[in-house]
Protein backbone atom coordinates (compact mmCIF):
# COMPACT_ATOMS: atom_id res chain seq x y z
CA UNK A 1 -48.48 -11.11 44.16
CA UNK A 2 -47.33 -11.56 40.14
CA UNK A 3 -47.47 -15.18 38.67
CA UNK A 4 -43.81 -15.81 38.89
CA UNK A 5 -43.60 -15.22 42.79
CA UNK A 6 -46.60 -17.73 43.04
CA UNK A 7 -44.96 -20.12 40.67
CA UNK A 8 -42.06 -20.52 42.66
CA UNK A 9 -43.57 -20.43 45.86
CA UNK A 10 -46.00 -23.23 44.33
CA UNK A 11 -42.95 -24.95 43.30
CA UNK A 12 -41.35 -24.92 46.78
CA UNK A 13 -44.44 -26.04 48.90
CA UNK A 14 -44.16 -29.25 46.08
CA UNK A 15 -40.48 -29.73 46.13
CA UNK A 16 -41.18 -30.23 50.33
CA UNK A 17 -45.06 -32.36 49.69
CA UNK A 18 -42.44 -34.70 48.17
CA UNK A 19 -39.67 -35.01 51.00
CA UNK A 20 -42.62 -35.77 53.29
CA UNK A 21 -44.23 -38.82 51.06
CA UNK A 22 -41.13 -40.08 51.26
CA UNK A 23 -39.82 -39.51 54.84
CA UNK A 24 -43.43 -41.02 55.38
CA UNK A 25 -42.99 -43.48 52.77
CA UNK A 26 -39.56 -44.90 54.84
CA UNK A 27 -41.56 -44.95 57.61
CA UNK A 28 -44.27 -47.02 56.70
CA UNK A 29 -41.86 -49.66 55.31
CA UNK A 30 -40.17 -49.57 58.62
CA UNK A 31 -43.25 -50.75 60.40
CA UNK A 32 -43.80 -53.40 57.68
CA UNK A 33 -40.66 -54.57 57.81
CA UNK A 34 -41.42 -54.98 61.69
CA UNK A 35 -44.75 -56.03 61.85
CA UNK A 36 -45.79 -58.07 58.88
CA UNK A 37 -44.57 -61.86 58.72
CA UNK A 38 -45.30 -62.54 55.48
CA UNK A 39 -42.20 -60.96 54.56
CA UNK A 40 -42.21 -59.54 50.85
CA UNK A 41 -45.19 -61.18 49.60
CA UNK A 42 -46.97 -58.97 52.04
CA UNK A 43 -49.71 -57.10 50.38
CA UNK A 44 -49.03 -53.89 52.49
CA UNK A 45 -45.75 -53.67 50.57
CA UNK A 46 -47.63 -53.18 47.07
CA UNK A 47 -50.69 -50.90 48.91
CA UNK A 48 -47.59 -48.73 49.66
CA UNK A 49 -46.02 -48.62 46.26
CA UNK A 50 -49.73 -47.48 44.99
CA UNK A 51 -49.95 -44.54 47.75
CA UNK A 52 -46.69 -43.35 47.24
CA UNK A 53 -47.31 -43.10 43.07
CA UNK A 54 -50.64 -41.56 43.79
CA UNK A 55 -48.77 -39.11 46.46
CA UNK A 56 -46.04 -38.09 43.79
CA UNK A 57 -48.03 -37.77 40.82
CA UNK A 58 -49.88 -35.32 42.71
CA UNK A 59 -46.83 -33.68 44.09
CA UNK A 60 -45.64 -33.80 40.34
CA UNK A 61 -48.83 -32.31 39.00
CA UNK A 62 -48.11 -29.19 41.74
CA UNK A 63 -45.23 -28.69 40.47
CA UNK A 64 -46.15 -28.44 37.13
CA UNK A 65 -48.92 -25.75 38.04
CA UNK A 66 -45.95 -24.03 39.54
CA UNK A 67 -43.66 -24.12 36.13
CA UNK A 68 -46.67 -23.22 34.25
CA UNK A 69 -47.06 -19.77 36.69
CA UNK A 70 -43.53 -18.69 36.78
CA UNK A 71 -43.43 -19.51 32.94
CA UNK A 72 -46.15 -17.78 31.39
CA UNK A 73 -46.50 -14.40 30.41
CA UNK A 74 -47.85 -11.29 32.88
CA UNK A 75 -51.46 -9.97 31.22
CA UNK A 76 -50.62 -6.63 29.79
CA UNK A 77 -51.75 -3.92 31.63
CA UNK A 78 -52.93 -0.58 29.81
CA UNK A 79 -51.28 2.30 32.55
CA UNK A 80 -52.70 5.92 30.86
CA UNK A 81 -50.64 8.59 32.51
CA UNK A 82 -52.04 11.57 33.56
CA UNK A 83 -49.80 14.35 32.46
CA UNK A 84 -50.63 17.89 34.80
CA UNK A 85 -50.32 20.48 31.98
CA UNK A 86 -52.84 22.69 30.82
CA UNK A 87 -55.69 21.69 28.96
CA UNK A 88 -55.94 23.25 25.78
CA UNK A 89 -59.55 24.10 25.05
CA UNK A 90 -60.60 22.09 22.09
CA UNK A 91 -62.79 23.45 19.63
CA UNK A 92 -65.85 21.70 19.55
CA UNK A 93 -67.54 23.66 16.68
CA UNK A 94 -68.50 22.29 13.64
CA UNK A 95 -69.35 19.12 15.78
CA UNK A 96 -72.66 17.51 15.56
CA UNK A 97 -74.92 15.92 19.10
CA UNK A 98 -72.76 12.71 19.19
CA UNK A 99 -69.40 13.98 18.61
CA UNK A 100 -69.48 16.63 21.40
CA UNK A 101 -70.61 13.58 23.79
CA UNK A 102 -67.89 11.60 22.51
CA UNK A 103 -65.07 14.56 23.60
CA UNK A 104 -67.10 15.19 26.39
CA UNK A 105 -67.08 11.25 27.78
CA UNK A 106 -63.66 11.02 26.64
CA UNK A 107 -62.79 14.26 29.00
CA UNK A 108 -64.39 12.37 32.33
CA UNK A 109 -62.56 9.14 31.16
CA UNK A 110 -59.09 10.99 31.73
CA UNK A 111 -58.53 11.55 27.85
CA UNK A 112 -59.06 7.70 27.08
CA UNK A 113 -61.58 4.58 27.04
CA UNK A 114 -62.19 1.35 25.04
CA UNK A 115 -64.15 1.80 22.39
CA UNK A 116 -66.58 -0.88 23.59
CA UNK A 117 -67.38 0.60 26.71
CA UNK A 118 -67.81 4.03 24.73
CA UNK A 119 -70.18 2.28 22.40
CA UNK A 120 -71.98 1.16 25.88
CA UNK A 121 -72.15 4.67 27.87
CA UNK A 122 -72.79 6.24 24.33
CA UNK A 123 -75.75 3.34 24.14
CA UNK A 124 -75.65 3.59 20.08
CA UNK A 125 -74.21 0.13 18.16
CA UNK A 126 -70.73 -0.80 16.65
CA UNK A 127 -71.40 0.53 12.83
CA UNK A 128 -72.62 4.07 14.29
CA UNK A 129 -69.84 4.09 16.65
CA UNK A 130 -66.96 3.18 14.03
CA UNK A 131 -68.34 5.82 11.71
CA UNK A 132 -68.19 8.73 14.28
CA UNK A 133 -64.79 7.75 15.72
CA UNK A 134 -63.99 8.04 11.91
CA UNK A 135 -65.40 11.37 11.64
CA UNK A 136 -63.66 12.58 15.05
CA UNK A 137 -60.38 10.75 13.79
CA UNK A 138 -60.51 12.64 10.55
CA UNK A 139 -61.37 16.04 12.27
CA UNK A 140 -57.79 15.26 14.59
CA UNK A 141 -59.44 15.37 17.87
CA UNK A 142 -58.96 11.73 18.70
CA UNK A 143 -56.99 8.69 17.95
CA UNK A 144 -57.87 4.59 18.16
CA UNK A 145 -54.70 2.57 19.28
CA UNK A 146 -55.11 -1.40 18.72
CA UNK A 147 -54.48 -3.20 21.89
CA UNK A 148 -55.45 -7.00 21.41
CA UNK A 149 -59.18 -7.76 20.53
CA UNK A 150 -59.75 -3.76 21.55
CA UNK A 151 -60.02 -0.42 20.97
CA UNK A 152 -58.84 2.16 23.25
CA UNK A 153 -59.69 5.85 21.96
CA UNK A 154 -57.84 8.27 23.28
CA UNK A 155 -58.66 12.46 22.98
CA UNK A 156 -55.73 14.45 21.06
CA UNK A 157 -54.22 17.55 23.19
């Protein structure tokens, strides 16, 4: 379910908390009214007034949740299509060890990965794995696209 279907469902379950506090609330001043003789100085009247406050800020606090779901933005979601034409053999000559593992991951990964978790199956640091996405950039065979924080390198066809 996306945020802004929760958000408004939130905001519907608080929208009805707070019909029942006070369709309760009525109620218990009904059988006040009825049963205390004190009349109004009657100290259920004020332990009343505190429940109901405490009931509605709650209620009130729900519905801000809710606002806050239908209001903020949906995480963006990285969708790689794969596209069914035929693979052009790349040439992998010329390419050192690292390089050809690099095409090679890149290949299983469905032509793209972050770079992070390249630097992880690769097992080699961030300097070494800058420098030969540099090399393999140069060379044309793959290109980084910036997507927050990250990295994603994706294999040229």
């Amino acid at each position: 379910m996306k945020n802004k279907n929760v958000g408004y469902l939130i905001i519907g379950i608080s929208i009805i908390i707070v019909f029942i506090i006070l369709l309760f609330n009525n109620g218990l001043k009904e059988i006040v009214d009825q049963t205390c003789s004190h009349g109004s100085s009657c100290t259920m009247y004020d332990t009343i007034a505190i429940q109901t406050w405490l009931s509605l800020s709650t209620a009130a606090l729900v519905f801000i949740i809710g606002l806050f779901l239908v209001f903020t933005k949906e995480p963006e979601r990285i969708i790689i299509q794969k596209v069914k034409e035929k693979k052009k053999k790349l040439n992998l000559k010329g390419l050192d060890n690292d390089e050809k593992k690099v095409i090679k991951i890149l290949q299983k990964e469905n032509n793209a990965i972050f770079q992070k978790t390249l630097m992880e199956q690769m097992e080699i640091g961030k300097v070494k794995i800058t420098r030969l996405l540099d090399k393999l950039e140069a060379k044309q065979l793959i290109e980084r696209k910036r997507r927050g924080m990250n990295n994603i390198v994706v294999l040229n066809n």
